[in-house]
C-alpha atoms as a PDB file:
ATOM      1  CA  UNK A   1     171.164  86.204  97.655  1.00  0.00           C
ATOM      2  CA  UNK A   2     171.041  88.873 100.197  1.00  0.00           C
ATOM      3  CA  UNK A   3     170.431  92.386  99.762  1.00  0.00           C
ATOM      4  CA  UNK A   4     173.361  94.214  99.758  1.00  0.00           C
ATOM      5  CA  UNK A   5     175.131  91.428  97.206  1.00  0.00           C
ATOM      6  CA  UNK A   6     172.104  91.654  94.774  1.00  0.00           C
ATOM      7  CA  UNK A   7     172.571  95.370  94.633  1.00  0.00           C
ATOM      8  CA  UNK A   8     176.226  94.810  94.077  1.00  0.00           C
ATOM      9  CA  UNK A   9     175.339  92.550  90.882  1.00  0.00           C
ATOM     10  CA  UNK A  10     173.012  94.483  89.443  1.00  0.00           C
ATOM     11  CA  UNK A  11     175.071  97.465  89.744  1.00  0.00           C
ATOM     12  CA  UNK A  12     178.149  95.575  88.007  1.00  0.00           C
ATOM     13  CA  UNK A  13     176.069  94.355  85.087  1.00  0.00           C
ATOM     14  CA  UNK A  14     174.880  97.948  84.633  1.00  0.00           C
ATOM     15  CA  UNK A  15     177.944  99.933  83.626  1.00  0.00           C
ATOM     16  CA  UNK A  16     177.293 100.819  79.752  1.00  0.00           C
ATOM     17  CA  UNK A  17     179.408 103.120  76.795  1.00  0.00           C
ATOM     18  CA  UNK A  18     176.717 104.238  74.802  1.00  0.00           C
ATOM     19  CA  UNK A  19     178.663 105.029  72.214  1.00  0.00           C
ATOM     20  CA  UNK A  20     180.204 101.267  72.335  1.00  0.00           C
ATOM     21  CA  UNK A  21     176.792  99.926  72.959  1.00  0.00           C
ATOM     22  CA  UNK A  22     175.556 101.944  69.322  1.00  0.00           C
ATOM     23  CA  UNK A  23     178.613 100.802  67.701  1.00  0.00           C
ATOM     24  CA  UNK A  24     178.370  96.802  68.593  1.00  0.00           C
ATOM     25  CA  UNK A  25     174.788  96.205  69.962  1.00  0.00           C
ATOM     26  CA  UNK A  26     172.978  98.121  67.162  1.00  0.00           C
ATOM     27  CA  UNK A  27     171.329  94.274  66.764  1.00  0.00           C
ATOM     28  CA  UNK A  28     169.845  93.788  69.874  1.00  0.00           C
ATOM     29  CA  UNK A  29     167.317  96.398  68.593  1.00  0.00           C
ATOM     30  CA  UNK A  30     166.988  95.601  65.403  1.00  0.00           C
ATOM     31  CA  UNK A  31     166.188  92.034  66.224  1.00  0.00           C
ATOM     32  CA  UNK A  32     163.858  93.661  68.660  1.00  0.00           C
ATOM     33  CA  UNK A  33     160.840  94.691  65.898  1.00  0.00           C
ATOM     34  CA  UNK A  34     159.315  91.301  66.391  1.00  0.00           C
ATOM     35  CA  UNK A  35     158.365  91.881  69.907  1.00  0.00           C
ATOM     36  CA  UNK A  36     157.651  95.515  68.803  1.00  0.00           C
ATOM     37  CA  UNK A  37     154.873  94.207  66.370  1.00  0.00           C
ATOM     38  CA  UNK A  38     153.711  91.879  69.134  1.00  0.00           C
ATOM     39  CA  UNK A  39     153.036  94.807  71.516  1.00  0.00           C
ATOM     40  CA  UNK A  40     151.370  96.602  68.124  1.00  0.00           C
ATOM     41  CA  UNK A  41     151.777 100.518  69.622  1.00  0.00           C
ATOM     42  CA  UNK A  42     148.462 102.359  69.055  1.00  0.00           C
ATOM     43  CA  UNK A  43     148.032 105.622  68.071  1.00  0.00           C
ATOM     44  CA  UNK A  44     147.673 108.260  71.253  1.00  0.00           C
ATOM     45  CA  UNK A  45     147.835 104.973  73.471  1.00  0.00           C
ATOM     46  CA  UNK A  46     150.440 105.878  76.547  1.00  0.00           C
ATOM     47  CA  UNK A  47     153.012 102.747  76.673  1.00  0.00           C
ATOM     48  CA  UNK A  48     155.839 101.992  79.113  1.00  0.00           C
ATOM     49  CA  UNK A  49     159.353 100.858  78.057  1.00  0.00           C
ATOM     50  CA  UNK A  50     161.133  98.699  80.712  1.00  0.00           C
ATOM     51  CA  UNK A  51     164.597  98.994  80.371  1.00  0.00           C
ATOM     52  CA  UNK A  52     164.565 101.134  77.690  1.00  0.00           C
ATOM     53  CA  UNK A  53     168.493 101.547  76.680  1.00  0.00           C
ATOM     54  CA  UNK A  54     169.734 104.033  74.720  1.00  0.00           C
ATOM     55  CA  UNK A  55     165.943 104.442  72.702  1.00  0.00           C
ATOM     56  CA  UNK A  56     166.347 102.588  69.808  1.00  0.00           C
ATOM     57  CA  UNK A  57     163.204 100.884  69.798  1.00  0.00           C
ATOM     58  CA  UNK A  58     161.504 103.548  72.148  1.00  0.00           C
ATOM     59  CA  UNK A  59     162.041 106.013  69.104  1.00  0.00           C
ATOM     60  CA  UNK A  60     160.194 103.521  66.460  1.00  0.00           C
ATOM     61  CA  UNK A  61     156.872 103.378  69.256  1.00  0.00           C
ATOM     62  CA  UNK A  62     156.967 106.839  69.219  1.00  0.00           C
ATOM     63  CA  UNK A  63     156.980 106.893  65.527  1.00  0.00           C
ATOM     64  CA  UNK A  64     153.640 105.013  65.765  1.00  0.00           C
ATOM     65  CA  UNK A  65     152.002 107.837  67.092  1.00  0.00           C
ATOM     66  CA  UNK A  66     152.320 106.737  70.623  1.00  0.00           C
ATOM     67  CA  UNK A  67     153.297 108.539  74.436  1.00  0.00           C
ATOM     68  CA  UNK A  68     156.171 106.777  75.161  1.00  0.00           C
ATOM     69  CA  UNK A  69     158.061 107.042  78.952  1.00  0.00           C
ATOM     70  CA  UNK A  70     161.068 104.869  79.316  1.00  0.00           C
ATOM     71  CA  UNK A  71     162.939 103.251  82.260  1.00  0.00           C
ATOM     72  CA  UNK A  72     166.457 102.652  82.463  1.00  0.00           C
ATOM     73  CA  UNK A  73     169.083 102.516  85.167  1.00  0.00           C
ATOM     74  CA  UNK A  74     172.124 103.376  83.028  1.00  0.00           C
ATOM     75  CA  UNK A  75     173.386 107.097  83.637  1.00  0.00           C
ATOM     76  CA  UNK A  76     174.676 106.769  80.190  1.00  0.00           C
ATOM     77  CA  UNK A  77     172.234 104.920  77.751  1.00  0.00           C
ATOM     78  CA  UNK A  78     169.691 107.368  79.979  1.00  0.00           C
ATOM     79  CA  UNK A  79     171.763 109.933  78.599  1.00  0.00           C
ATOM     80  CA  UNK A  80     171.883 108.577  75.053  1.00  0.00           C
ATOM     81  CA  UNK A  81     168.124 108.450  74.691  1.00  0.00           C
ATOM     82  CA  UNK A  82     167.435 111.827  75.980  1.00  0.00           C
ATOM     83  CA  UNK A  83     169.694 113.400  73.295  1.00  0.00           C
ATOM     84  CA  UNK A  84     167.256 112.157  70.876  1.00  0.00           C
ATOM     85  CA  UNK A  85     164.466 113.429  72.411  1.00  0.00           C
ATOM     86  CA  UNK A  86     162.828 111.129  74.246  1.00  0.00           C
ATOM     87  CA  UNK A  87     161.063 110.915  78.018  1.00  0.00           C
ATOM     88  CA  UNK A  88     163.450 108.488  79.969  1.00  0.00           C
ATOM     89  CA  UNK A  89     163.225 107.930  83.432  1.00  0.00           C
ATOM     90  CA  UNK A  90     166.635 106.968  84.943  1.00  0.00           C
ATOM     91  CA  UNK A  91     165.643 104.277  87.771  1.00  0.00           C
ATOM     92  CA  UNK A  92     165.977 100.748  88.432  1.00  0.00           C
ATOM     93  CA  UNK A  93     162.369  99.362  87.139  1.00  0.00           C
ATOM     94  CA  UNK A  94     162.163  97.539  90.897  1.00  0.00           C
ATOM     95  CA  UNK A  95     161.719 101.011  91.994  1.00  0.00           C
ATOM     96  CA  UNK A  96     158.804 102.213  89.669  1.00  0.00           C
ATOM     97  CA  UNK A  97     156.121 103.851  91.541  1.00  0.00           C
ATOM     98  CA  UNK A  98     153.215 104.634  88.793  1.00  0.00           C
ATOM     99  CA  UNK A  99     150.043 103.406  88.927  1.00  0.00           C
ATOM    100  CA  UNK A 100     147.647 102.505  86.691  1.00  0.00           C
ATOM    101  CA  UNK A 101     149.006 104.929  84.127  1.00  0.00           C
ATOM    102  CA  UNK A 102     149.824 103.002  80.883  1.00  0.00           C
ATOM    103  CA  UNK A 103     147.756 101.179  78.388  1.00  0.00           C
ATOM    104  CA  UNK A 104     150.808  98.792  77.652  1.00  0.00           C
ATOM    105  CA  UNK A 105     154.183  97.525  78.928  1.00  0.00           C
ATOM    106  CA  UNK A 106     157.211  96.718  76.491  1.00  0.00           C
ATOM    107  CA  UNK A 107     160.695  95.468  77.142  1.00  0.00           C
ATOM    108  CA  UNK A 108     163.444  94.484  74.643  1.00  0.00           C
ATOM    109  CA  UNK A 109     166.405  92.290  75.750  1.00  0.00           C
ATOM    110  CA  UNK A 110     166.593  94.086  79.292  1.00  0.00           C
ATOM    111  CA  UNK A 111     164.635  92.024  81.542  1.00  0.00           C
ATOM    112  CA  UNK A 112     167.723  89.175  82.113  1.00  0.00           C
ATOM    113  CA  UNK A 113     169.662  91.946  83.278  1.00  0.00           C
ATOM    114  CA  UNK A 114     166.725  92.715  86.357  1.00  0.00           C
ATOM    115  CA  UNK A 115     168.020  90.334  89.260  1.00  0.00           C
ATOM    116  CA  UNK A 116     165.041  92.151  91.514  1.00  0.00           C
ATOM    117  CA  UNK A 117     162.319  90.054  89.027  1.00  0.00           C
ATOM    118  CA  UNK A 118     159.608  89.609  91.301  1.00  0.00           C
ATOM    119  CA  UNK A 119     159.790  93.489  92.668  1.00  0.00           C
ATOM    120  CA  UNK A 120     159.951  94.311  88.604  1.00  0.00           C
ATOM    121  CA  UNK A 121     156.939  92.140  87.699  1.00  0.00           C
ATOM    122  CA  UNK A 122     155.223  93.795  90.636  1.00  0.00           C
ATOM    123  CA  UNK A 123     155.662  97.578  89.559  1.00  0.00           C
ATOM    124  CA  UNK A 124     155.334  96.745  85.959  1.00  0.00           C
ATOM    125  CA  UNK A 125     151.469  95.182  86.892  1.00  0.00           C
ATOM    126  CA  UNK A 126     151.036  98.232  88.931  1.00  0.00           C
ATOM    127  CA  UNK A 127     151.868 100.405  86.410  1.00  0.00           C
ATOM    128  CA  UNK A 128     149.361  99.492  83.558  1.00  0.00           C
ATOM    129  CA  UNK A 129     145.776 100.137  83.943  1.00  0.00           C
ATOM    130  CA  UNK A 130     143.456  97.452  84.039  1.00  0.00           C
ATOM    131  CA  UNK A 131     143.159  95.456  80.978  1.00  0.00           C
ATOM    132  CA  UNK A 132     146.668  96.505  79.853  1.00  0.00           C
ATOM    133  CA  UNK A 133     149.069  94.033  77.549  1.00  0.00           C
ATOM    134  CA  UNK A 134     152.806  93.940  78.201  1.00  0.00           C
ATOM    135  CA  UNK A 135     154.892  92.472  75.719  1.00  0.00           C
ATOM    136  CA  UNK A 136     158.560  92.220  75.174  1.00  0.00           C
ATOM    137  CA  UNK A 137     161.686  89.878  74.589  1.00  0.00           C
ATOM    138  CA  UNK A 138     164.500  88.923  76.748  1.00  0.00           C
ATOM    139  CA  UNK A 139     166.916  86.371  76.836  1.00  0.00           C
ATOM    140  CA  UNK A 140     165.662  83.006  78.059  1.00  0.00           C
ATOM    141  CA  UNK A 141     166.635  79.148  79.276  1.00  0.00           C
ATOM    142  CA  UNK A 142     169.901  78.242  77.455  1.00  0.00           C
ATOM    143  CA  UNK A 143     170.846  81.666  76.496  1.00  0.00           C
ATOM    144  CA  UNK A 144     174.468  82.097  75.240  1.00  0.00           C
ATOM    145  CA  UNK A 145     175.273  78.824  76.895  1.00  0.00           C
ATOM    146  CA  UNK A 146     178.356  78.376  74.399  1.00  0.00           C
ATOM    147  CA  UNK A 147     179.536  81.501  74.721  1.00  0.00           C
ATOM    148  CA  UNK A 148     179.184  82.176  78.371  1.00  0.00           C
ATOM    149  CA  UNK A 149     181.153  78.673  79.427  1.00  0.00           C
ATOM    150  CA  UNK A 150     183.608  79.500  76.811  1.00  0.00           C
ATOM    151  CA  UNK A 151     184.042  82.752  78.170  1.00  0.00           C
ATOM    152  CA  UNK A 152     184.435  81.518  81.875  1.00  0.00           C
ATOM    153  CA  UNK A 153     186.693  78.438  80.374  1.00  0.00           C
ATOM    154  CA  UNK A 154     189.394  81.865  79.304  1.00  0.00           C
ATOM    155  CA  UNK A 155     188.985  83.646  82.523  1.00  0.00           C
ATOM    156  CA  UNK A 156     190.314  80.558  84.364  1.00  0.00           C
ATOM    157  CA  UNK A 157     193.040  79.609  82.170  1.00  0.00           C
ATOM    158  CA  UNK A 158     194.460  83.016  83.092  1.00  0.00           C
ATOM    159  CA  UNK A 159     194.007  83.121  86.715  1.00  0.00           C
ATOM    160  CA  UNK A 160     190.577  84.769  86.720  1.00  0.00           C
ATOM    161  CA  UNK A 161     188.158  83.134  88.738  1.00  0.00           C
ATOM    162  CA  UNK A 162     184.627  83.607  87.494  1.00  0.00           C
ATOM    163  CA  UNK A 163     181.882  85.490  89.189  1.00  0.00           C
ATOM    164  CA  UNK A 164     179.840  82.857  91.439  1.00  0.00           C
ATOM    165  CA  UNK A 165     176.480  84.646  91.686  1.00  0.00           C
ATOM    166  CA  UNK A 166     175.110  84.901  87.730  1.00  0.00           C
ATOM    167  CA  UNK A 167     174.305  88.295  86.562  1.00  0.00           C
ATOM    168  CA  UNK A 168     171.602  87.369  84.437  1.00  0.00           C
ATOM    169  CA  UNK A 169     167.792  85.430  85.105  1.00  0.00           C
ATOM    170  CA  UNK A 170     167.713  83.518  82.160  1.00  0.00           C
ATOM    171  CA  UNK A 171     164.200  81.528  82.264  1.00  0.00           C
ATOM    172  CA  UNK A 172     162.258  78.941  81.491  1.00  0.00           C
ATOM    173  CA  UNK A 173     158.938  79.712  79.916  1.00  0.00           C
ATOM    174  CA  UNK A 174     157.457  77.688  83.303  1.00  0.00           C
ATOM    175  CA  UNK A 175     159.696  79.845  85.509  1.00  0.00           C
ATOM    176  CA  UNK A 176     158.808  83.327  83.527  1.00  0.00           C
ATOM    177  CA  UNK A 177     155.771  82.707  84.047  1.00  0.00           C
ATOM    178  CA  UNK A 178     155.327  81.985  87.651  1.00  0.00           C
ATOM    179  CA  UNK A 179     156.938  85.089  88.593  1.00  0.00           C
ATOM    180  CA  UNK A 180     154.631  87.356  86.080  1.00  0.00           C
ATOM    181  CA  UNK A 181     151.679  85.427  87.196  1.00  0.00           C
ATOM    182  CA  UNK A 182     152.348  85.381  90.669  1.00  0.00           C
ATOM    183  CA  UNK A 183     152.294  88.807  90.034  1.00  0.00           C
ATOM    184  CA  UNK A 184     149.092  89.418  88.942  1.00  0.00           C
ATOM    185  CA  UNK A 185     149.043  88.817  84.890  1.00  0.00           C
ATOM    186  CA  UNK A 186     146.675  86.749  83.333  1.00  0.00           C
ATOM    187  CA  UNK A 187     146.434  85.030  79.711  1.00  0.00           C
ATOM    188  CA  UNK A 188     150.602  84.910  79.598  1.00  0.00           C
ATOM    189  CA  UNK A 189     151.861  83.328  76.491  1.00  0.00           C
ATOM    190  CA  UNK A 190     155.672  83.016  76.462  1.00  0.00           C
ATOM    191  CA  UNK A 191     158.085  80.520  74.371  1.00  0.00           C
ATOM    192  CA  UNK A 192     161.478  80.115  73.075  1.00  0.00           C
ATOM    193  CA  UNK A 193     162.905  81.180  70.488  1.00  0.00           C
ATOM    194  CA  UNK A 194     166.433  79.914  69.180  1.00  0.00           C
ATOM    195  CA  UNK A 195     167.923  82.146  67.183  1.00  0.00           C
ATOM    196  CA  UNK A 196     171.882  81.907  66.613  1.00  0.00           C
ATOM    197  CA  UNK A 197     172.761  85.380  65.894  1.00  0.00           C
ATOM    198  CA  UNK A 198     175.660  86.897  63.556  1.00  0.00           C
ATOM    199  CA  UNK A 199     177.703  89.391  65.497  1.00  0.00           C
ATOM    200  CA  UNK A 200     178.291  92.470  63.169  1.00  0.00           C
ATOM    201  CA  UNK A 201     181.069  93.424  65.296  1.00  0.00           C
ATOM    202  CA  UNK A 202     182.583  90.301  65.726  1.00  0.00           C
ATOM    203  CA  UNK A 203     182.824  87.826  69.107  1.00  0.00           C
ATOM    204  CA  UNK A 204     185.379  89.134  70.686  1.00  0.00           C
ATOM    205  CA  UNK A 205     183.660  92.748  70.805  1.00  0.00           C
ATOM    206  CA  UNK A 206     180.718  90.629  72.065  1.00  0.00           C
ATOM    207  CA  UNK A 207     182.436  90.227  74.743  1.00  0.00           C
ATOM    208  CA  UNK A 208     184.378  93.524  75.820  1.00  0.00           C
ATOM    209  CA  UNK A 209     180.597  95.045  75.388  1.00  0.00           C
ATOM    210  CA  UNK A 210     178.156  92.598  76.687  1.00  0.00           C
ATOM    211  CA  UNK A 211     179.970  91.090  79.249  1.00  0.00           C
ATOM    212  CA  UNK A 212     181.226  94.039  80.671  1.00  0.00           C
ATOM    213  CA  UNK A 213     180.173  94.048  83.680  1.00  0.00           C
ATOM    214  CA  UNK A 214     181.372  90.116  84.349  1.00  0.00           C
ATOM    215  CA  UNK A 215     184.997  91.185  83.545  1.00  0.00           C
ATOM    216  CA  UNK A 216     184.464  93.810  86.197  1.00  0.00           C
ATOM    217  CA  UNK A 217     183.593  91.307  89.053  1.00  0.00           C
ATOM    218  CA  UNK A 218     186.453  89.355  87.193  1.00  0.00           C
ATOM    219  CA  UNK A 219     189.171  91.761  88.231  1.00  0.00           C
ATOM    220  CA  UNK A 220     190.278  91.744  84.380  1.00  0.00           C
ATOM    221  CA  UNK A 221     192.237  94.840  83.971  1.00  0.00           C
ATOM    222  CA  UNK A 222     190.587  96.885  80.732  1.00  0.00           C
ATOM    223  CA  UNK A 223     194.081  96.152  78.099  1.00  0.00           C
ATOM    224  CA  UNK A 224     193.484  92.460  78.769  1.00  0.00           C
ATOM    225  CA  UNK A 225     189.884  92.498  78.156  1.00  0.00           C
ATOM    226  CA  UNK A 226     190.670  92.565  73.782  1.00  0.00           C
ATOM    227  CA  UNK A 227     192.773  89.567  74.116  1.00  0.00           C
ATOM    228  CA  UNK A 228     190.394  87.371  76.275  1.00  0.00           C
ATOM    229  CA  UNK A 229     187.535  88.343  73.528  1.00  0.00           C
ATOM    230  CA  UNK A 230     189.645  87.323  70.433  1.00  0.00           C
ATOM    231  CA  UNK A 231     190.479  83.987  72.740  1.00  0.00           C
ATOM    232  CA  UNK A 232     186.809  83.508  72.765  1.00  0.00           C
ATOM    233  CA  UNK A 233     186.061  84.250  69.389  1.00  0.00           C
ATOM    234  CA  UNK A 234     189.192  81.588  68.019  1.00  0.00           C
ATOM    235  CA  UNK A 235     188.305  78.879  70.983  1.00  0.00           C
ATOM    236  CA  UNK A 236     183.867  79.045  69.982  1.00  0.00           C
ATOM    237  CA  UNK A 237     185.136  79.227  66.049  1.00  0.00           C
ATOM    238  CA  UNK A 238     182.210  81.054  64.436  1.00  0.00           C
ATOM    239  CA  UNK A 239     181.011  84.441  64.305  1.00  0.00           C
ATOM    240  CA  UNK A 240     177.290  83.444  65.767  1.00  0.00           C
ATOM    241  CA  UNK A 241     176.091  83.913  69.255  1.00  0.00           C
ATOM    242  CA  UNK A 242     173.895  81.082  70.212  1.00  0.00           C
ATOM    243  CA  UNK A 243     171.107  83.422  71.236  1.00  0.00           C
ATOM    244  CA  UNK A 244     167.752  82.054  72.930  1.00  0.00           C
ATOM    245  CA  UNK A 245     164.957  84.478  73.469  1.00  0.00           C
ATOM    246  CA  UNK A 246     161.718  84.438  75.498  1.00  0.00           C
ATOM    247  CA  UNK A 247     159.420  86.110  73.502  1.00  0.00           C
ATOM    248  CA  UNK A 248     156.039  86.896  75.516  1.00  0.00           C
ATOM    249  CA  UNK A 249     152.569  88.872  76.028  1.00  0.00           C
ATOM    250  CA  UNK A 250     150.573  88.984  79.115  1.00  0.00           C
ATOM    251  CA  UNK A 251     147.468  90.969  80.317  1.00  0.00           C
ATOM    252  CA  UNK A 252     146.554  93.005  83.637  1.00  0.00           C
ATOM    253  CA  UNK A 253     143.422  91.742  84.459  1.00  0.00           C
ATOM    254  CA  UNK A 254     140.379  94.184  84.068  1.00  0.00           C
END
C-alpha cells in the first residue's frame, strides 16, 4: 500500500464520538484489566500508553501510583481523556519521538487500528529504556471474522461495495512477532485468546460505533447506518461478537 492511501486508511478508521465510544465501548476497557495486570504498573515507575483512547485504563495505571503519558491520534478521545486529568499526547504512535524515557509500554485494543506497524514497533522500542517490558492486548488472527463478513455481506446487498484495503492488522502470533522482534524486542510471548464477547449495547450499535470508519469509505450515508446494524445483528443472530485477542509481553533488551 502506498503512502498517501495508508494515510487515507488510517485516517478513516480514526474518526471517534467519545461520548458514543463511553456509551457502547465501555467493554473494550473493562475487558482490558487482564493485560493491565500483565504489564503490573509499579509504583513511581514512568509507563507509556499506546493508543490510549479516551483513558479508561490509563486512569486505573495511574491509580497504581504510576507516571502515566498517553498516545492517541483521535482529536476527540484525546479530548475525552484530558478532561479527566490525564497527560495525553495527541499523535499517531508512528510518529513518537521519545527516547529511552519509560520503564514500560502498554496498549489496550488499539494496536489493529496502527496500519504503520513496523514504524509503531520501532518508536515504541525506542521509547522504553533498556530492559523495559511492554505489554498490551489487541485484536488478533480471526478477529470478528463473523461479524466483519456479515457486515460486508449487508453493504453489498444494498449497493455498497466494501472497502478493498482492510483497516485493521489483525495477526498471527508468528506474524506479531516478527514485526516486534524485527524491531528490537526480545523474550516476546504472545497467544490467542478467543473470547466471544456480549455486546452491552447490542450488535447493531457494534457496528454504527466500531465500524465507523468502514461505513465512511463505504459511502453509507449516516440515517442508513442504524438499519444496516440491526441487519447485522438479525442476519449473525446472537448478541456476541466473536472476539479474538492477542494478548502479549515483550522486553527491550538491556
Amino acid at each position: 500500500m502506498g503512502g498517501d492511501a495508508l494515510s487515507d486508511v488510517i485516517a478513516s478508521t480514526s474518526r471517534w464520538d467519545a461520548a458514543d465510544y463511553a456509551r457502547v465501548g465501555r467493554f473494550v476497557s473493562d475487558l482490558g484489566e487482564a493485560a493491565l495486570d500483565l504489564l503490573d504498573p509499579k509504583m513511581g515507575e514512568r509507563i507509556l500508553d499506546v493508543g490510549c483512547g479516551d483513558g479508561a485504563l490509563t486512569h486505573k495505571i495511574v491509580e497504581r501510583g504510576s507516571d502515566v503519558v498517553g498516545v492517541d491520534n483521535s482529536p476527540e478521545l484525546v479530548a475525552a481523556a484530558r478532561a479527566i486529568g490525564l497527560d495525553v499526547l495527541e499523535m499517531d504512535a508512528a510518529d513518537m519521538t521519545f527516547d529511552a524515557e519509560f520503564d514500560a509500554a502498554f496498549s489496550n485494543a488499539a494496536l489493529h487500528w496502527m496500519l504503520d506497524k513496523d514504524r509503531v514497533a520501532h518508536a515504541t522500542i525506542r521509547a522504553l529504556k533498556p530492559g523495559g517490558r511492554y505489554a498490551g492486548e489487541m485484536g488478533g488472527d480471526g478477529n470478528l471474522a463473523k461479524l466483519r463478513q456479515t457486515l460486508d455481506a449487508e453493504l453489498v446487498a444494498r449497493g455498497y461495495p466494501p472497502p478493498l484495503e482492510s483497516s485493521n492488522w489483525y495477526p498471527s502470533v508468528e506474524d506479531f512477532a516478527a514485526v516486534y522482534e524485527a524491531a528490537g524486542f526480545t523474550e516476546l510471548d504472545a497467544r490467542l485468546i478467543e473470547r466471544p464477547t456480549p455486546m452491552p449495547n447490542g450488535i447493531g450499535q457494534w457496528v454504527t460505533t466500531f465500524r465507523r470508519g468502514w461505513l465512511d469509505r463505504a459511502g453509507v450515508p449516516e440515517d442508513e447506518r442504524a438499519q444496516i446494524g440491526e441487519a447485522v445483528a438479525e442476519a449473525v443472530g446472537t448478541n456476541n461478537a466473536d472476539y479474538v485477542r492477542l494478548r502479549f509481553i515483550m522486553r527491550k533488551p538491556n
